[in-house]
Protein backbone atom coordinates (compact mmCIF):
# COMPACT_ATOMS: atom_id res chain seq x y z
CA UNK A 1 22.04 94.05 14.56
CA UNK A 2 20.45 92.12 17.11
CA UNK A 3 19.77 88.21 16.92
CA UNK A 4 16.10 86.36 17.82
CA UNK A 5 16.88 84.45 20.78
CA UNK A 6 15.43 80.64 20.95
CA UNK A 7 15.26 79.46 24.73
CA UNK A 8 12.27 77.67 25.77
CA UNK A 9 11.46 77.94 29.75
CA UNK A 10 9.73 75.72 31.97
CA UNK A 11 5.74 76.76 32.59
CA UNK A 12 6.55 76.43 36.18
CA UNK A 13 9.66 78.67 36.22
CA UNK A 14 7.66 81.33 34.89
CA UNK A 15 4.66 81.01 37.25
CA UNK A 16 6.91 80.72 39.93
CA UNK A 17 8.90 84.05 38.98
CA UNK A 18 5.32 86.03 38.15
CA UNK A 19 4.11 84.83 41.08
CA UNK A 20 7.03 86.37 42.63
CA UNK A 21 6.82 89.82 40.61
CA UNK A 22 3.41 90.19 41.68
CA UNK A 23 4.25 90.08 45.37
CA UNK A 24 6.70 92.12 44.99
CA UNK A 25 4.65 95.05 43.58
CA UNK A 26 1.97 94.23 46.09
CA UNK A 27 4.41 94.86 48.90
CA UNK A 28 6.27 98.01 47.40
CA UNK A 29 2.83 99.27 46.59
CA UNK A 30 1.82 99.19 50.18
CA UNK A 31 5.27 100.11 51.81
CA UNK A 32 4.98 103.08 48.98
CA UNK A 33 3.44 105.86 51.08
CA UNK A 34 5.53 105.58 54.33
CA UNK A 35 8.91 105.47 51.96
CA UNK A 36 7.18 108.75 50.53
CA UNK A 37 6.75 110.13 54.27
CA UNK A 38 10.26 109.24 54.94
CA UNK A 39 11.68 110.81 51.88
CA UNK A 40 9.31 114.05 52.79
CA UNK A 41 10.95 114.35 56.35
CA UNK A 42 14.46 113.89 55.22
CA UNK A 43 13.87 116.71 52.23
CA UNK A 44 12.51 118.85 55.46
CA UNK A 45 16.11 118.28 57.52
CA UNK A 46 18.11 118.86 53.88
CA UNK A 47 15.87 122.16 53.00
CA UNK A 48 16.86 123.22 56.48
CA UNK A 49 20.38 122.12 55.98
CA UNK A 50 20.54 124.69 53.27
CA UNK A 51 18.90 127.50 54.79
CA UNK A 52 21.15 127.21 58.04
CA UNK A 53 24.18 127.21 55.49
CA UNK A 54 22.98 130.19 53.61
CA UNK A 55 22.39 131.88 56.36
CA UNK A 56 25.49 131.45 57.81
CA UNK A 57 27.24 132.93 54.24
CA UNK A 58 24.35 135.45 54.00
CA UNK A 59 27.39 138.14 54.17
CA UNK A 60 29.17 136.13 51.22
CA UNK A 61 25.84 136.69 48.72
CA UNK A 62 26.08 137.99 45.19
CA UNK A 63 24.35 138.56 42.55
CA UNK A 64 20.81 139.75 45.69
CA UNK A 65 17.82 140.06 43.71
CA UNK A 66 15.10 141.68 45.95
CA UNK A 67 11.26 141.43 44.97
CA UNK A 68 8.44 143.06 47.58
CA UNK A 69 4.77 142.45 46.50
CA UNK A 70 2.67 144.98 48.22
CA UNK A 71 -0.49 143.32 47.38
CA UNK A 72 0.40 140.60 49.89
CA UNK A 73 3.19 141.98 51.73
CA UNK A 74 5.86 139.92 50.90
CA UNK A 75 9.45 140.03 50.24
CA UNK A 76 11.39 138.20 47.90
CA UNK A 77 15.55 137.72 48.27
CA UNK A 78 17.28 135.64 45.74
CA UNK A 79 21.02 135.79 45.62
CA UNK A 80 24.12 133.63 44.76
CA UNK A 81 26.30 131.82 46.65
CA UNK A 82 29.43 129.80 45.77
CA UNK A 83 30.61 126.78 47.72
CA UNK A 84 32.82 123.64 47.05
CA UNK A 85 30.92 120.48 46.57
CA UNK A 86 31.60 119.05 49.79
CA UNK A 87 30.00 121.90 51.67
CA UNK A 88 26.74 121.75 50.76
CA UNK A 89 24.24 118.77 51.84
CA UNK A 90 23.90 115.22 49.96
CA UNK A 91 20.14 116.33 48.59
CA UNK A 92 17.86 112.82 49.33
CA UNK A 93 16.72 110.92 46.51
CA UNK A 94 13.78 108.53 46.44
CA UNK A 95 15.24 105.44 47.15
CA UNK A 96 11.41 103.83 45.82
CA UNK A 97 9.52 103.63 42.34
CA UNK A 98 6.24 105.87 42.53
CA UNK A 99 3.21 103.83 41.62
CA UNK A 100 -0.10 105.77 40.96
CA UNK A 101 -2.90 103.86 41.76
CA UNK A 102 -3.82 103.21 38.00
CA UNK A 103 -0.76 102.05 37.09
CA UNK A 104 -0.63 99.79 40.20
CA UNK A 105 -4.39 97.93 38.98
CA UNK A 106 -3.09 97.57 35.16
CA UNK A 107 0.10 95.85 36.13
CA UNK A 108 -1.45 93.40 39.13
CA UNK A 109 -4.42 93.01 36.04
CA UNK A 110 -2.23 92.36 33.28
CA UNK A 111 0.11 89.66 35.68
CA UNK A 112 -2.81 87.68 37.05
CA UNK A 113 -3.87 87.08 33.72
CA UNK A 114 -0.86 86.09 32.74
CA UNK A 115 -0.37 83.43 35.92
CA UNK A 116 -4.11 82.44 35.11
CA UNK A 117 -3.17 81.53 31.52
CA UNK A 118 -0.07 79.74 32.41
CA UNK A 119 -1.59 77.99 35.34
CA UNK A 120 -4.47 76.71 32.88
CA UNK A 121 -2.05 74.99 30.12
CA UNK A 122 -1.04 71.52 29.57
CA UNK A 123 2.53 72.96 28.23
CA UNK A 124 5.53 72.45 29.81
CA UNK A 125 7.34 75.12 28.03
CA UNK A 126 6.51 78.62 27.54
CA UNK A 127 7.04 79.80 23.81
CA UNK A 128 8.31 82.76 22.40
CA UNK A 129 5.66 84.92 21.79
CA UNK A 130 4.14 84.46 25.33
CA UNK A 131 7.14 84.97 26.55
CA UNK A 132 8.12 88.15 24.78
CA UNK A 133 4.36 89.63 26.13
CA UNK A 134 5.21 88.45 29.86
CA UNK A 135 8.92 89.33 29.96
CA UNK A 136 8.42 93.12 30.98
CA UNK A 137 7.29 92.19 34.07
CA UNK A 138 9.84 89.84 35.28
């Protein structure tokens, strides 16, 4: 069972910290597209990784499945391989949270009027309730 916690913070510690999310997003928002052109161009050198490393055990394959499509004259080879973990290539993972472009508006929308509200108060706490609404972006 979980327990309403009562912790009033300073106006200014939470301007200063939205202040600080929204730059933040700003910046990975911008840097988002060349991380996304570097994670392209290192699943290019792991793709080829795998296809020099099948090829080299191309002899070792079981399980070959062939398809040929006439209508476009294309074959298909599928077939199994078996290899201990340490063989095969570390596969690259996005190191970077995707932001579409609409998400990327609501969230700098939804923090600016947060900061605008907090900026135009006379409080010097924040209370619960605004900060329960303002907490998922910190």
């Amino acid at each position: 069972m979980s327990r309403a916690i009562s912790v009033k913070v300073a106006t200014p510690k939470v301007i200063k910290a939205l202040e600080a999310k929204l730059e933040q997003i700003k910046k990975d928002y911008a840097s988002q597209e060349a991380n996304e052109a570097k994670y392209q161009k290192a699943m290019e050198k792991y793709k080829k990784a795998m296809l020099d490393l099948a090829m080299a055990n191309i002899k070792k394959a079981q399980n070959v499945r062939t398809n040929y499509r006439s209508w476009n004259k294309t074959l298909n080879v599928d077939f199994d391989l078996t290899f201990e973990e340490t063989d095969v290539p570390v596969e690259p993972t996005r190191d970077f949270e995707q932001m579409n472009l609409h998400t990327y508006k609501e969230l700098v929308e939804d923090i600016t009027n947060a900061l605008n509200i907090l900026k135009m108060t006379d409080e010097e706490t924040v209370n619960a309730s605004t900060m329960k609404s303002i907490a998922k972006y910190l």
